[in-house]
C-alpha atoms as a PDB file:
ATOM      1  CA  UNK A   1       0.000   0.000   0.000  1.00  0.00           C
ATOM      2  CA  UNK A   2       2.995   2.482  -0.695  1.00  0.00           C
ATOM      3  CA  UNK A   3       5.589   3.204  -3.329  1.00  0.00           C
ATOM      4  CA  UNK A   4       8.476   1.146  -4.021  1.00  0.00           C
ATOM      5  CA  UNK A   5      11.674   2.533  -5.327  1.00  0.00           C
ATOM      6  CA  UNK A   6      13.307   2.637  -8.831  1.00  0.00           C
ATOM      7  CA  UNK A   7      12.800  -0.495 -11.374  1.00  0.00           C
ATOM      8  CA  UNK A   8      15.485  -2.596 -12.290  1.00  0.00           C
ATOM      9  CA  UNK A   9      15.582  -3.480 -15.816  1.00  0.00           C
ATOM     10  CA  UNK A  10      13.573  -6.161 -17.022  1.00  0.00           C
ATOM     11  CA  UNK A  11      14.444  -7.134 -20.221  1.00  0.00           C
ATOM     12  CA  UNK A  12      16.407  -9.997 -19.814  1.00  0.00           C
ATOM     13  CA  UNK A  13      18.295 -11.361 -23.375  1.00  0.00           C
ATOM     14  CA  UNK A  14      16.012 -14.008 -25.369  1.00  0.00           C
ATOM     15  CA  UNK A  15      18.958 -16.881 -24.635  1.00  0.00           C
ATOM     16  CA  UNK A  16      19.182 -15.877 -21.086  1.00  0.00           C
ATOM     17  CA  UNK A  17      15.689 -16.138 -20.536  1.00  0.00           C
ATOM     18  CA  UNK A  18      15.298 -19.275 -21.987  1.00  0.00           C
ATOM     19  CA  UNK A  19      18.090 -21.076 -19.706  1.00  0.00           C
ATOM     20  CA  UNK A  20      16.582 -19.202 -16.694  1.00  0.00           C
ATOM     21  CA  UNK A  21      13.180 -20.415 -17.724  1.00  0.00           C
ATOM     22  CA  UNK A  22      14.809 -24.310 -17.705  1.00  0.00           C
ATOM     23  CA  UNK A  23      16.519 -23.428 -14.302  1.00  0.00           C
ATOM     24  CA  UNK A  24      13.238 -22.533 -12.834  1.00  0.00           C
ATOM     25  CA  UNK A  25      11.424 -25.864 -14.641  1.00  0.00           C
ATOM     26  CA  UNK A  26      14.028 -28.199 -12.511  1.00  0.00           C
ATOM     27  CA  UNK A  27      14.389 -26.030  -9.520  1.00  0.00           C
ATOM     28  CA  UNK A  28      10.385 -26.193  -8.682  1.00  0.00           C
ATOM     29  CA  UNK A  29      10.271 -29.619 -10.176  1.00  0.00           C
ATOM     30  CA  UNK A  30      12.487 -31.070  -7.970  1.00  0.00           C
ATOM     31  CA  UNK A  31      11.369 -28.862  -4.980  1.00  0.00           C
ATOM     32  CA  UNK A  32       8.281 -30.156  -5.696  1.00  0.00           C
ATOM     33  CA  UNK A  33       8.508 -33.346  -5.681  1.00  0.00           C
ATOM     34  CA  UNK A  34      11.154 -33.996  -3.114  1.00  0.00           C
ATOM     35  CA  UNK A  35       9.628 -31.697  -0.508  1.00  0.00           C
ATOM     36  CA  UNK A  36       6.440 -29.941  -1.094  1.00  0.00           C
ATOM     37  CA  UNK A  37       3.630 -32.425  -2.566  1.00  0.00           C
ATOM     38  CA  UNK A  38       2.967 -34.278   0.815  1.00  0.00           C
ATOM     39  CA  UNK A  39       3.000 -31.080   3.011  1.00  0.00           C
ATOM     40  CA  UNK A  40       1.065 -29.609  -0.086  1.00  0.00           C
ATOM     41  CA  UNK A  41      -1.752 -32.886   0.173  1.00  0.00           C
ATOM     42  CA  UNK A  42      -1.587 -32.542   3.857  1.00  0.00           C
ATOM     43  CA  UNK A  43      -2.764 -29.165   3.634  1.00  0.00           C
ATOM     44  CA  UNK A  44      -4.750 -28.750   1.338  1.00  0.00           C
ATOM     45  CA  UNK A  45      -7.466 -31.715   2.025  1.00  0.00           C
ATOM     46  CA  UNK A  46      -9.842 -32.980  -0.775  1.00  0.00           C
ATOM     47  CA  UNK A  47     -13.847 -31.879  -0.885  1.00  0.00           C
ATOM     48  CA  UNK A  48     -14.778 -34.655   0.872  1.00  0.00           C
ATOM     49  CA  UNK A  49     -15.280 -38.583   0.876  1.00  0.00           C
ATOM     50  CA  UNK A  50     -16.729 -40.632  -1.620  1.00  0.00           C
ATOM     51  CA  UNK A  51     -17.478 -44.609  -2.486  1.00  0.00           C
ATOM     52  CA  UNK A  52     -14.777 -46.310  -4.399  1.00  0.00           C
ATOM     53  CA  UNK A  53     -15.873 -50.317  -3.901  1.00  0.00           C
ATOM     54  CA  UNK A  54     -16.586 -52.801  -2.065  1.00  0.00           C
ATOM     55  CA  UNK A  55     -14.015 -55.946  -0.982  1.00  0.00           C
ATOM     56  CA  UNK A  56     -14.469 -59.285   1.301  1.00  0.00           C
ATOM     57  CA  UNK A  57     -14.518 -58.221   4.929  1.00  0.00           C
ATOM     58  CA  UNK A  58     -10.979 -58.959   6.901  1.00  0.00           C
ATOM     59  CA  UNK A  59     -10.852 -59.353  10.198  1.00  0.00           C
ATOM     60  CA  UNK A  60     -10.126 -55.709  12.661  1.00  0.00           C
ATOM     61  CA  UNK A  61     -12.490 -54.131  10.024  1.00  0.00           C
ATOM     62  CA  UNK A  62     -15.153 -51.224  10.888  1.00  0.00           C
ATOM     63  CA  UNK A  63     -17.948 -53.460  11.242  1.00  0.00           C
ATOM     64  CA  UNK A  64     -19.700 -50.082  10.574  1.00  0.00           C
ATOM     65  CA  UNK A  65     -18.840 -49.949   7.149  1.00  0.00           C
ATOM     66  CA  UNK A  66     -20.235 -53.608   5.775  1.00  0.00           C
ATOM     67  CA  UNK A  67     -22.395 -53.393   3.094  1.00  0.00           C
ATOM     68  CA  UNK A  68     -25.020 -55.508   3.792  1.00  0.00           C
ATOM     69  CA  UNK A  69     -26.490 -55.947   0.254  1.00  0.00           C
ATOM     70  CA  UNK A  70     -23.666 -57.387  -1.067  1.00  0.00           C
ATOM     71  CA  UNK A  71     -23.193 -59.204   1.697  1.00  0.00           C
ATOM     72  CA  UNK A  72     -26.713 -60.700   1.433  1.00  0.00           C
ATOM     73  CA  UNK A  73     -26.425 -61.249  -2.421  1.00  0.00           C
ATOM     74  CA  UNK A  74     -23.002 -63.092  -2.051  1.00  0.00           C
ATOM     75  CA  UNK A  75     -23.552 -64.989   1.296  1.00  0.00           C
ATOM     76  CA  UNK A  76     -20.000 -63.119   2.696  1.00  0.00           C
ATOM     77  CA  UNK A  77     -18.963 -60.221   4.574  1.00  0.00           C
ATOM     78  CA  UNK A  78     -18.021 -56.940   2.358  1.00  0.00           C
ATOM     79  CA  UNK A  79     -17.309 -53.567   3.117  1.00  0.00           C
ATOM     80  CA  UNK A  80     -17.605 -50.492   1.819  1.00  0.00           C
ATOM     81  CA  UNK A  81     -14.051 -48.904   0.790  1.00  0.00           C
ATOM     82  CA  UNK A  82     -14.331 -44.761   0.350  1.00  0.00           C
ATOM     83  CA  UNK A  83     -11.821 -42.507  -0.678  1.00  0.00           C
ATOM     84  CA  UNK A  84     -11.051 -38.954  -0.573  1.00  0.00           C
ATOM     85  CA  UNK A  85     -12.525 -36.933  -3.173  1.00  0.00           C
ATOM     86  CA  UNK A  86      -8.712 -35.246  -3.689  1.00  0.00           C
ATOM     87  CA  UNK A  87      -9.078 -33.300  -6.897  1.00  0.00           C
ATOM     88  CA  UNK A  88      -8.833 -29.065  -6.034  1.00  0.00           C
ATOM     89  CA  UNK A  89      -8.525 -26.302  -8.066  1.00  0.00           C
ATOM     90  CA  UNK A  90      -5.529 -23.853  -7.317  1.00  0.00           C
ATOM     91  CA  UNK A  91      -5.950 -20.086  -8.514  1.00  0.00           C
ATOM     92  CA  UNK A  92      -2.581 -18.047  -8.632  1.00  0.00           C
ATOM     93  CA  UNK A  93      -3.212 -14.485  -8.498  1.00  0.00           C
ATOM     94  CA  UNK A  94      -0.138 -12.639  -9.256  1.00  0.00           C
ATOM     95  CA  UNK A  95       0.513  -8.948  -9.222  1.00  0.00           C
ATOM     96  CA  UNK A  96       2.295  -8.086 -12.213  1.00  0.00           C
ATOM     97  CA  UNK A  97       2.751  -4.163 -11.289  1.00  0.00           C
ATOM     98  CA  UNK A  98       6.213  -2.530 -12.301  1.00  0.00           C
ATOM     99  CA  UNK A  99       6.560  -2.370  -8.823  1.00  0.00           C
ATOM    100  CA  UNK A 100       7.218  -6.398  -9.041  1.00  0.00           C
ATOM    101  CA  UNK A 101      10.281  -5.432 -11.440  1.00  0.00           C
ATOM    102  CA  UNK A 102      12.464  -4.191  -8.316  1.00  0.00           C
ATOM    103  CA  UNK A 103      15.333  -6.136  -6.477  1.00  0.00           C
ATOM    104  CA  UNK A 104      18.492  -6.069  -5.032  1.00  0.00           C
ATOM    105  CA  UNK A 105      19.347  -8.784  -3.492  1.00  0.00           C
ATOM    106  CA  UNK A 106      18.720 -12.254  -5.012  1.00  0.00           C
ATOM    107  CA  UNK A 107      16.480 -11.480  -7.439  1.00  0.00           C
ATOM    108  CA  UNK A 108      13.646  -9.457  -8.467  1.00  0.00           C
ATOM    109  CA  UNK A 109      10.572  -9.753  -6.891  1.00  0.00           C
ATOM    110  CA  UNK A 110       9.348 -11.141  -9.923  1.00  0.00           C
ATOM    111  CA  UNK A 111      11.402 -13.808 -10.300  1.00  0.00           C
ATOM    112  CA  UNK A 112      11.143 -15.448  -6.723  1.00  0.00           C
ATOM    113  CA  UNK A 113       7.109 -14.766  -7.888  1.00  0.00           C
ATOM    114  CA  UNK A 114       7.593 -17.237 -10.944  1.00  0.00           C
ATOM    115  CA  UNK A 115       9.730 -20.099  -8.607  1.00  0.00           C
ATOM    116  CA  UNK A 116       7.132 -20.109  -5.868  1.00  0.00           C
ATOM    117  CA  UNK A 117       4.010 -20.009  -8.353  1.00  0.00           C
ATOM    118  CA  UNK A 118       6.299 -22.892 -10.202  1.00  0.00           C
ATOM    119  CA  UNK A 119       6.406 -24.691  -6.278  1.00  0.00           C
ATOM    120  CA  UNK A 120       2.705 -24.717  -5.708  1.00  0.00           C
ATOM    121  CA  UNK A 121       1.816 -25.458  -9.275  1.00  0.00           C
ATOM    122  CA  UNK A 122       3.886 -28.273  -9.522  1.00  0.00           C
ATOM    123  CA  UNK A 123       2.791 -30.017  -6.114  1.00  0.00           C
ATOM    124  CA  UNK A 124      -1.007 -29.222  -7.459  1.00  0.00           C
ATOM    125  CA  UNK A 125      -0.639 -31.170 -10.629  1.00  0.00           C
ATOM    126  CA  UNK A 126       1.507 -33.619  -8.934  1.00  0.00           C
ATOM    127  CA  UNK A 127      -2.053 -34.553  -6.659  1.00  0.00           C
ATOM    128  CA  UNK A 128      -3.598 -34.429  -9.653  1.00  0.00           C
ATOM    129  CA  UNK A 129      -4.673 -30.243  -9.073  1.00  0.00           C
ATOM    130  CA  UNK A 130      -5.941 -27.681 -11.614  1.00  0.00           C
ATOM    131  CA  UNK A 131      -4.147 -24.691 -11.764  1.00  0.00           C
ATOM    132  CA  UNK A 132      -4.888 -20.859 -13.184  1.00  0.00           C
ATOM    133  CA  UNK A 133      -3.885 -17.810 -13.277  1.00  0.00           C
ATOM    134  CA  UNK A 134      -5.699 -14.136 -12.680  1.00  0.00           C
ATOM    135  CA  UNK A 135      -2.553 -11.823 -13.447  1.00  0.00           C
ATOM    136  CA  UNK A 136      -3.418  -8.207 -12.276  1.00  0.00           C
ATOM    137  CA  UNK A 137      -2.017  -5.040 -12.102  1.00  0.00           C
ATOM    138  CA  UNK A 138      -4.722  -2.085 -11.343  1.00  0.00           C
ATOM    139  CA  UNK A 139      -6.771  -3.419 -13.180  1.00  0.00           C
ATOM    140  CA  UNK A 140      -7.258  -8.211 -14.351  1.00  0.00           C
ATOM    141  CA  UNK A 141      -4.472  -8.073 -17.041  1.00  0.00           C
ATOM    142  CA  UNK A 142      -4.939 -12.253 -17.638  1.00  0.00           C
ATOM    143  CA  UNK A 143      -6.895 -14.973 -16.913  1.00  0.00           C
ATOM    144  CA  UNK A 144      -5.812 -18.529 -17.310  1.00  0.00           C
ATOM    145  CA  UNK A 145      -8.472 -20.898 -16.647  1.00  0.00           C
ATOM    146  CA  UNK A 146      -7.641 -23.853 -14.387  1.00  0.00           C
ATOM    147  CA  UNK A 147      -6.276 -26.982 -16.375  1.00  0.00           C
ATOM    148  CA  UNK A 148      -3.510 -29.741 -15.442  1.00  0.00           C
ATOM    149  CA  UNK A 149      -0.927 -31.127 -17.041  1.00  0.00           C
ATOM    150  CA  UNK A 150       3.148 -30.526 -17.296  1.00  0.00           C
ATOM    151  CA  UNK A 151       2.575 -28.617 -20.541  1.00  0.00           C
ATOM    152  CA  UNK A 152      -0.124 -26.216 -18.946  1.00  0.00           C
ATOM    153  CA  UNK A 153       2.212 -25.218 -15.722  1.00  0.00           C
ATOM    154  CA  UNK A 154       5.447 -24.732 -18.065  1.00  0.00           C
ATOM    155  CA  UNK A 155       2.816 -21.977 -19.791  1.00  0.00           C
ATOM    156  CA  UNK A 156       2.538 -20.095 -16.599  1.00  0.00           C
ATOM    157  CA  UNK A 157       5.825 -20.497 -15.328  1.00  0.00           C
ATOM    158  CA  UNK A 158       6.970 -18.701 -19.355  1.00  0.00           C
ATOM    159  CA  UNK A 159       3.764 -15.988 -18.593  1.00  0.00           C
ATOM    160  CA  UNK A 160       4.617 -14.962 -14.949  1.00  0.00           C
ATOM    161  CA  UNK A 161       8.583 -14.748 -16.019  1.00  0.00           C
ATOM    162  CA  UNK A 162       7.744 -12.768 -19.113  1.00  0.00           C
ATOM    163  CA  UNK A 163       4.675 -10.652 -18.575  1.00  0.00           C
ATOM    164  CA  UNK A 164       4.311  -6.934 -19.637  1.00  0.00           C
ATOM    165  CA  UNK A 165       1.193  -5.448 -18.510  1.00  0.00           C
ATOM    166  CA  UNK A 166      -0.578  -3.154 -19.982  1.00  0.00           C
ATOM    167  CA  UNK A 167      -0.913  -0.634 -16.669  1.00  0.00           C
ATOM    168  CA  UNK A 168       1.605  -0.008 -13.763  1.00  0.00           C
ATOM    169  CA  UNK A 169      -0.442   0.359 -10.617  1.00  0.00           C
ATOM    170  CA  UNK A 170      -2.359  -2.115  -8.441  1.00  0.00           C
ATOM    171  CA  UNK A 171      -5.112  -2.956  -7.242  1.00  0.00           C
ATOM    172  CA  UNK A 172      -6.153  -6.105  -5.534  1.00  0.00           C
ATOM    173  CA  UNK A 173      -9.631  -5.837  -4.558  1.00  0.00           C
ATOM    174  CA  UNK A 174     -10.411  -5.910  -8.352  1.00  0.00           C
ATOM    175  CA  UNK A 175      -7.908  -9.208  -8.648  1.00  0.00           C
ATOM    176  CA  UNK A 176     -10.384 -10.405  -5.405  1.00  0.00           C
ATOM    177  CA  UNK A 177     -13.304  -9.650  -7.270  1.00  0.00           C
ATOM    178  CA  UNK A 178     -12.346 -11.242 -10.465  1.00  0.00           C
ATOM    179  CA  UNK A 179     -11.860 -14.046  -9.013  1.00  0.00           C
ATOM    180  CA  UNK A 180     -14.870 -14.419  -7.345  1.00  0.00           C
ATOM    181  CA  UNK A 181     -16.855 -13.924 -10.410  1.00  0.00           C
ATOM    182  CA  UNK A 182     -15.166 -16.386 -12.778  1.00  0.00           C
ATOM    183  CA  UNK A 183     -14.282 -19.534  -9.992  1.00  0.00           C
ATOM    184  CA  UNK A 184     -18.045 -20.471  -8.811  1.00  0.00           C
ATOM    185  CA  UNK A 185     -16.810 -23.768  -6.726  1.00  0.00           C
ATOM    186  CA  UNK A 186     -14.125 -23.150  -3.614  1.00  0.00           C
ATOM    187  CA  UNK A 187     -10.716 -23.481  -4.901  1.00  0.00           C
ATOM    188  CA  UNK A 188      -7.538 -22.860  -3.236  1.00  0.00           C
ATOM    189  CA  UNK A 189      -6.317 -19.294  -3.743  1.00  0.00           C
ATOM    190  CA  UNK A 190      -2.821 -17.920  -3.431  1.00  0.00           C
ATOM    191  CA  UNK A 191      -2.625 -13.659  -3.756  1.00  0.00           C
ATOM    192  CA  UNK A 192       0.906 -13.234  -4.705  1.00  0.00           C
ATOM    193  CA  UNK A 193       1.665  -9.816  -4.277  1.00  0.00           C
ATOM    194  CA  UNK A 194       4.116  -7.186  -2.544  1.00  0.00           C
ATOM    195  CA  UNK A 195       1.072  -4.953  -1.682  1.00  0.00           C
ATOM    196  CA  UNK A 196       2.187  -1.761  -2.726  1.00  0.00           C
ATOM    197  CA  UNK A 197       0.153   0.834  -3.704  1.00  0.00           C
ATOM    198  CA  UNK A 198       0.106   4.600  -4.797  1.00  0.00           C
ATOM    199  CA  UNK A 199      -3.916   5.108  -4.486  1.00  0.00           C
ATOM    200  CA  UNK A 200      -4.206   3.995  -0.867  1.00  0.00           C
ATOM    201  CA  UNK A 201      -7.225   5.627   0.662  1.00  0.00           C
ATOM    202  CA  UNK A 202     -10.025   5.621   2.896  1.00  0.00           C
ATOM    203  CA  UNK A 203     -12.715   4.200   0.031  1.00  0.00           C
ATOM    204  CA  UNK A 204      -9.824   1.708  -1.400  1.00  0.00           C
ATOM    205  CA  UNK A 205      -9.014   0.131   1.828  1.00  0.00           C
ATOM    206  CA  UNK A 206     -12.713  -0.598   2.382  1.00  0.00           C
ATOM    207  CA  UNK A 207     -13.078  -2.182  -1.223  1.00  0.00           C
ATOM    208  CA  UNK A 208      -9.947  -4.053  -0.026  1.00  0.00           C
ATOM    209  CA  UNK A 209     -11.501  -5.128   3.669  1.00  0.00           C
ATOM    210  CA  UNK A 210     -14.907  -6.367   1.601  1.00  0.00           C
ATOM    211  CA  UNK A 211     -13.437  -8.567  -1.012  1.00  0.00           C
ATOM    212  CA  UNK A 212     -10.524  -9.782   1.283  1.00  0.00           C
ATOM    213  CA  UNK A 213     -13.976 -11.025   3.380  1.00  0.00           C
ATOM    214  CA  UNK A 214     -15.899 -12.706   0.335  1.00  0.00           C
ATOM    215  CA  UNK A 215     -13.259 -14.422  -1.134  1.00  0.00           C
ATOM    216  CA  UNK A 216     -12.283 -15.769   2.438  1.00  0.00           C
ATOM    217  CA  UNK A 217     -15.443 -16.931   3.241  1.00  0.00           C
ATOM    218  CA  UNK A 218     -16.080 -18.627   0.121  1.00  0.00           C
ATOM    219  CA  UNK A 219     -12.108 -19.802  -0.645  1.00  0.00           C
ATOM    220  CA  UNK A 220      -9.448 -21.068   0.799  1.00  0.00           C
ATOM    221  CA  UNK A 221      -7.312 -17.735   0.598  1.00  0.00           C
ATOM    222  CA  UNK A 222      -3.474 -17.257   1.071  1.00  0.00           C
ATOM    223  CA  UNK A 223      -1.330 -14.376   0.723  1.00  0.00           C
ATOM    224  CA  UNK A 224       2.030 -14.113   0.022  1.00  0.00           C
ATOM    225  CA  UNK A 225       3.830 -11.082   1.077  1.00  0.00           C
ATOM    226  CA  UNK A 226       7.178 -10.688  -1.368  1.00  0.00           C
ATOM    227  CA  UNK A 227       9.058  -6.971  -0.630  1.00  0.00           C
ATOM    228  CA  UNK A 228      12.388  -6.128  -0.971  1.00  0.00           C
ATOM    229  CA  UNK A 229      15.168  -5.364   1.830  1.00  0.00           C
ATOM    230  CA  UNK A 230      15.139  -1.794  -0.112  1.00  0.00           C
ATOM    231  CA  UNK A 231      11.722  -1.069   0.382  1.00  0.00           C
ATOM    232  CA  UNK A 232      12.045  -1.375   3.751  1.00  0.00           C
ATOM    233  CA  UNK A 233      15.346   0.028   5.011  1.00  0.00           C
ATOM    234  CA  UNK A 234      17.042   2.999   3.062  1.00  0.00           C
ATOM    235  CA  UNK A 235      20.912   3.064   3.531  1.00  0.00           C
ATOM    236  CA  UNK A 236      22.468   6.417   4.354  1.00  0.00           C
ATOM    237  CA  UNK A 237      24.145   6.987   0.833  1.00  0.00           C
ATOM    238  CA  UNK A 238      23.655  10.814   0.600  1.00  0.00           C
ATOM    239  CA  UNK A 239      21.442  12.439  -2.017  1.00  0.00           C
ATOM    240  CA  UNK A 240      19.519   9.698  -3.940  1.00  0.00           C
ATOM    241  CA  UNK A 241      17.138  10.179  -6.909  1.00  0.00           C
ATOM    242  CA  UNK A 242      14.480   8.030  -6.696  1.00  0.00           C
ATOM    243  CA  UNK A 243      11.395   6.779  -8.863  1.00  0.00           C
ATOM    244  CA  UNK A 244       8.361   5.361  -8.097  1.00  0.00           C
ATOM    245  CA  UNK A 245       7.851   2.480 -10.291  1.00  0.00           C
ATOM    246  CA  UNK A 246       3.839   2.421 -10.620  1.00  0.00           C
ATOM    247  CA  UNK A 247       3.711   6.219 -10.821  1.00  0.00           C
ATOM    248  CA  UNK A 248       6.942   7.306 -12.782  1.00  0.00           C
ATOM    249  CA  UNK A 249       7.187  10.190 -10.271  1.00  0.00           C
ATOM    250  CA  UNK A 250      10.649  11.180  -9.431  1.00  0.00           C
ATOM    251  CA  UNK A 251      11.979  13.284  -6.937  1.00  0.00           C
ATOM    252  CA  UNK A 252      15.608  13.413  -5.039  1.00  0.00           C
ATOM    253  CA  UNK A 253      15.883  12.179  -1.228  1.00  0.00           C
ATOM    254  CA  UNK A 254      18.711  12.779   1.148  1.00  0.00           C
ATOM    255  CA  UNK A 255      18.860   9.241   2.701  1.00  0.00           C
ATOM    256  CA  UNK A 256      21.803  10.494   4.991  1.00  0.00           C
ATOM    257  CA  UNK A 257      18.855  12.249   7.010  1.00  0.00           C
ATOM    258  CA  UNK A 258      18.006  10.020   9.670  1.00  0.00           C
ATOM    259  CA  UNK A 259      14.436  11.371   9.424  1.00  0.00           C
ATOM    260  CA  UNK A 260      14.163  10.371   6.705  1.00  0.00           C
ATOM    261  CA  UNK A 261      14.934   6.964   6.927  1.00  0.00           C
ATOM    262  CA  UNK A 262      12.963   6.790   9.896  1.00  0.00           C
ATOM    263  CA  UNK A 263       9.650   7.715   7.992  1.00  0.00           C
ATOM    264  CA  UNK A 264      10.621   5.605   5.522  1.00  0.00           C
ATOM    265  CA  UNK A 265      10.832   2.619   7.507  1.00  0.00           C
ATOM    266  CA  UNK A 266       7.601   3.556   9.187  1.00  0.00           C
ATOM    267  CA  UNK A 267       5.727   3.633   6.375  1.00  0.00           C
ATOM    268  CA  UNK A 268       6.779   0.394   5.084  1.00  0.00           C
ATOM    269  CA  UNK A 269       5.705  -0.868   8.271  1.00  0.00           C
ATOM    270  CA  UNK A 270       2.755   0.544   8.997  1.00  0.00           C
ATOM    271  CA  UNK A 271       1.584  -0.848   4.763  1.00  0.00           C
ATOM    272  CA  UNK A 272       2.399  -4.542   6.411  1.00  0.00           C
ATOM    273  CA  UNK A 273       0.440  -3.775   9.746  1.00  0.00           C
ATOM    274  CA  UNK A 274      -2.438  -2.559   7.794  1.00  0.00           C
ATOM    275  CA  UNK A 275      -2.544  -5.519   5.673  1.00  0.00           C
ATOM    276  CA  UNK A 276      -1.733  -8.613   7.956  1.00  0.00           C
ATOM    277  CA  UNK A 277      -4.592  -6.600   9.917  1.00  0.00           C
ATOM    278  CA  UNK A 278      -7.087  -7.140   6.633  1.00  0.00           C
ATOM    279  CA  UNK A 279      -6.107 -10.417   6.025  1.00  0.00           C
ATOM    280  CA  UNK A 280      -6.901 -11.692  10.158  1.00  0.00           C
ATOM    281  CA  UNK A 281      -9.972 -10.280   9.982  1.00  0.00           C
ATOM    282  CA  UNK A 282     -11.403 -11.812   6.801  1.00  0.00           C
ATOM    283  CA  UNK A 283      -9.695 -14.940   8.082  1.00  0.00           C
ATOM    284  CA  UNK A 284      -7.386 -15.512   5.673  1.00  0.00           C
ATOM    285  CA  UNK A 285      -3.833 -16.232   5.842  1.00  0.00           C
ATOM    286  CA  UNK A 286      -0.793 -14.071   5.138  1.00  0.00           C
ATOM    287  CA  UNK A 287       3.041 -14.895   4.915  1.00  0.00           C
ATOM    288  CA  UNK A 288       5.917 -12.519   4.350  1.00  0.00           C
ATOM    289  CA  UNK A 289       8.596 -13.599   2.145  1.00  0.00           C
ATOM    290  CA  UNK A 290      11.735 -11.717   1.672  1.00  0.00           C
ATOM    291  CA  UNK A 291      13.891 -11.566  -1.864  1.00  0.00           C
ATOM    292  CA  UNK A 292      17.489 -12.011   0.144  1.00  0.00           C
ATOM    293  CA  UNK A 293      15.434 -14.949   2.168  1.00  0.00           C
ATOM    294  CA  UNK A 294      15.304 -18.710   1.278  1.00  0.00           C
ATOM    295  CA  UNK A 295      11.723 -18.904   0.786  1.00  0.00           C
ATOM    296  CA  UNK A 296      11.601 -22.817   0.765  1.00  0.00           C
ATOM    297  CA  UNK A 297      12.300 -22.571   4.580  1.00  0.00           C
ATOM    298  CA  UNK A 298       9.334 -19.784   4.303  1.00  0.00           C
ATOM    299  CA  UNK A 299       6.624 -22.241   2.212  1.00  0.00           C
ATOM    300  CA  UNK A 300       7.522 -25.220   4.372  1.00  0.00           C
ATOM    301  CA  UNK A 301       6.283 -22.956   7.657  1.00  0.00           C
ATOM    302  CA  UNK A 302       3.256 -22.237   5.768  1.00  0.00           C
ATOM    303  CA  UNK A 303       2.268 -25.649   4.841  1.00  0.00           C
ATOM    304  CA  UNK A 304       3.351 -26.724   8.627  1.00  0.00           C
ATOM    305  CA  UNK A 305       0.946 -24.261   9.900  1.00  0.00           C
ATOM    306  CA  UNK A 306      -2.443 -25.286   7.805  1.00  0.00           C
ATOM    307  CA  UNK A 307      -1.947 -28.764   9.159  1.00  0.00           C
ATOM    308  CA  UNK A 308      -1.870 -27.426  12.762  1.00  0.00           C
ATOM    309  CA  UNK A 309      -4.886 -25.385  11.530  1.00  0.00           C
ATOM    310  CA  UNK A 310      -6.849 -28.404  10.198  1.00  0.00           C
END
C-alpha cells in the first residue's frame, strides 16, 4: 500500500531467458517433488469422501462400514471402501505491477514470484490439481483458466517470467473480485503480491476489507507477502534520486537524514500492519517472504501451519 523505489531493468536477453526459464522448470520440479507435494496434500485436504468399492470383509475391520447388500447377495462379509474426493482447483493471483520489477538482493521480486508459483503449481498437478492464473495489475491483465498437465504449468511459469502489462499500478480488490466472479466452486487461492500501492485511501481500503472477506469466506485464501530489503530500510548513501515504479514520479531524497529513513521505515511498516490486519480479519492467511530470504524454509512454515490449523 505504498511506493516502491526505482525499477530494475527487465528485459532480460532471449537466450538468457530461456536457460533461466529451464533453471526454474528443474528447480520447482524437484522442490516439488522432493519436498512440497505431501506437506502440499496434507494441507490442502480434498472436498470430501466418496465410495470407491466394495471388498471381502478382513478381520479388525469397521464393522460399521459392511455393506449388507452385497453381503446378502453373495452370502460373505463386504465392506464399503471410500476414498477422498482429492481433486482441487488452485488459482494463482499474481501482481504483475512494475513495482514487481524491483530487487536487489537475489532477485527481483518477480522472479522469486515465478519459482514459488512454479512450487505450488507443480505439487497441485503432482495430486492431480488444476491450476490458473488471474494476473493483475490495477486493473485483471490475464486470466488462465484452471487446467492440469506438465505442458499447462510450463505456460505459466513462461507468462509470470515474461509478462508486460498493460498498466503499472495495483489494485487487488479488483484481482479479489475477479476471481470471485469467474471460480463459482471453492478453490484454493494464493494472492501473490508485494502490496504496494500509490492510491491507498479511505474508500480503497474498504473495497480491499470487503473482497478480502468474500473471497475468504467462500475460498481457501493465502497471501504471500514478497518486498524487498530496499523497500524497507534505506541506507544512508547521501542524495539519492528516486522513482516510483507504478507512478513514474521522481523526486531526489537525502537518505543520509536520519528522518528520513525513519519515515521511511515507518511507512513500510505501517503498509504490512495494515494488511496482515485485513487479512486476520477476513480470516485468511498471510506470509511474508523476503527476496534475500530462502523462501523454501518460508513455504515449508506455511504448509506446517495449515496442518496445525486443520
Amino acid at each position: 500500500m505504498m511506493v516502491g523505489p526505482t525499477t530494475g531493468n527487465r528485459q532480460p536477453a532471449t537466450e538468457d531467458k530461456r536457460k533461466k526459464l529451464r533453471r526454474i522448470e528443474i528447480k520447482t520440479r524437484k522442490l516439488s517433488n522432493q519436498i512440497f507435494s505431501g506437506s502440499y496434500h496434507s494441507a490442502f485436504k480434498g472436498r470430501g469422501i466418496s465410495f470407491s468399492e466394495v471388498r471381502e470383509y478382513n478381520y479388525g475391520d469397521d464393522v460399521r462400514q459392511i455393506d449388507w447388500n452385497v453381503t446378502a447377495r453373495s452370502g460373505k462379509p463386504f465392506i464399503k471402501v471410500f476414498e477422498e474426493e482429492r481433486e482441487l482447483t488452485m488459482m494463482l493471483l499474481i501482481d504483475v505491477s512494475q513495482s514487481s520489477f524491483f530487487g536487489t538482493q537475489n532477485e527481483f521480486k518477480n522472479h522469486i514470484i515465478a519459482e514459488i508459483s512454479g512450487i505450488l503449481a507443480f505439487s497441485a498437478i503432482t495430486n492431480n490439481d488444476k491450476v490458473g492464473v488471474i494476473f493483475f495489475s490495477d486493473q485483471v491483465e490475464k486470466f488462465i483458466p484452471p487446467k492440469k498437465g506438465k505442458t499447462h504449468i510450463l505456460r505459466i511459469i513462461s507468462e509470470i517470467y515474461d509478462f508486460h502489462p498493460k498498466n503499472s499500478g495495483t489494485h487487488v480488490a479488483d484481482a479479489l473480485r475477479y476471481l470471485n466472479n469467474v471460480v463459482k466452486k471453492k478453490c484454493i487461492a494464493f494472492l501473490i503480491s508485494d502490496f504496494l500501492d500509490q492510491t491507498v485511501s479511505a474508500a480503497y481500503l474498504d473495497q480491499f476489507r470487503k473482497s478480502l472477506n468474500i473471497v475468504g469466506k467462500k475460498h481457501d485464501l493465502l497471501g504471500l507477502h514478497i518486498y524487498d530489503e530496499r523497500e524497507w530500510i534505506l541506507p544512508s548513501i547521501g542524495l539519492v534520486r528516486m522513482r516510483d515504479s507504478e507512478t513514474g514520479d521522481e523526486r531526489w531524497v537525502n537518505t543520509s537524514d536520519r528522518k528520513v529513513r525513519e519515515k521511511y521505515a515507518n511507512d513500510f511498516n505501517e503498509n504490512v500492519r495494515v494488511v496482515k490486519e485485513l487479512f486476520g480479519r477476513s480470516g485468511a492467511q498471510l506470509e511474508s517472504f523476503r527476496t534475500r530470504d530462502n523462501y523454501v524454509v518460508g513455504l515449508m512454515k506455511m504448509f506446517k501451519k495449515r496442518e496445525m490449523r486443520r
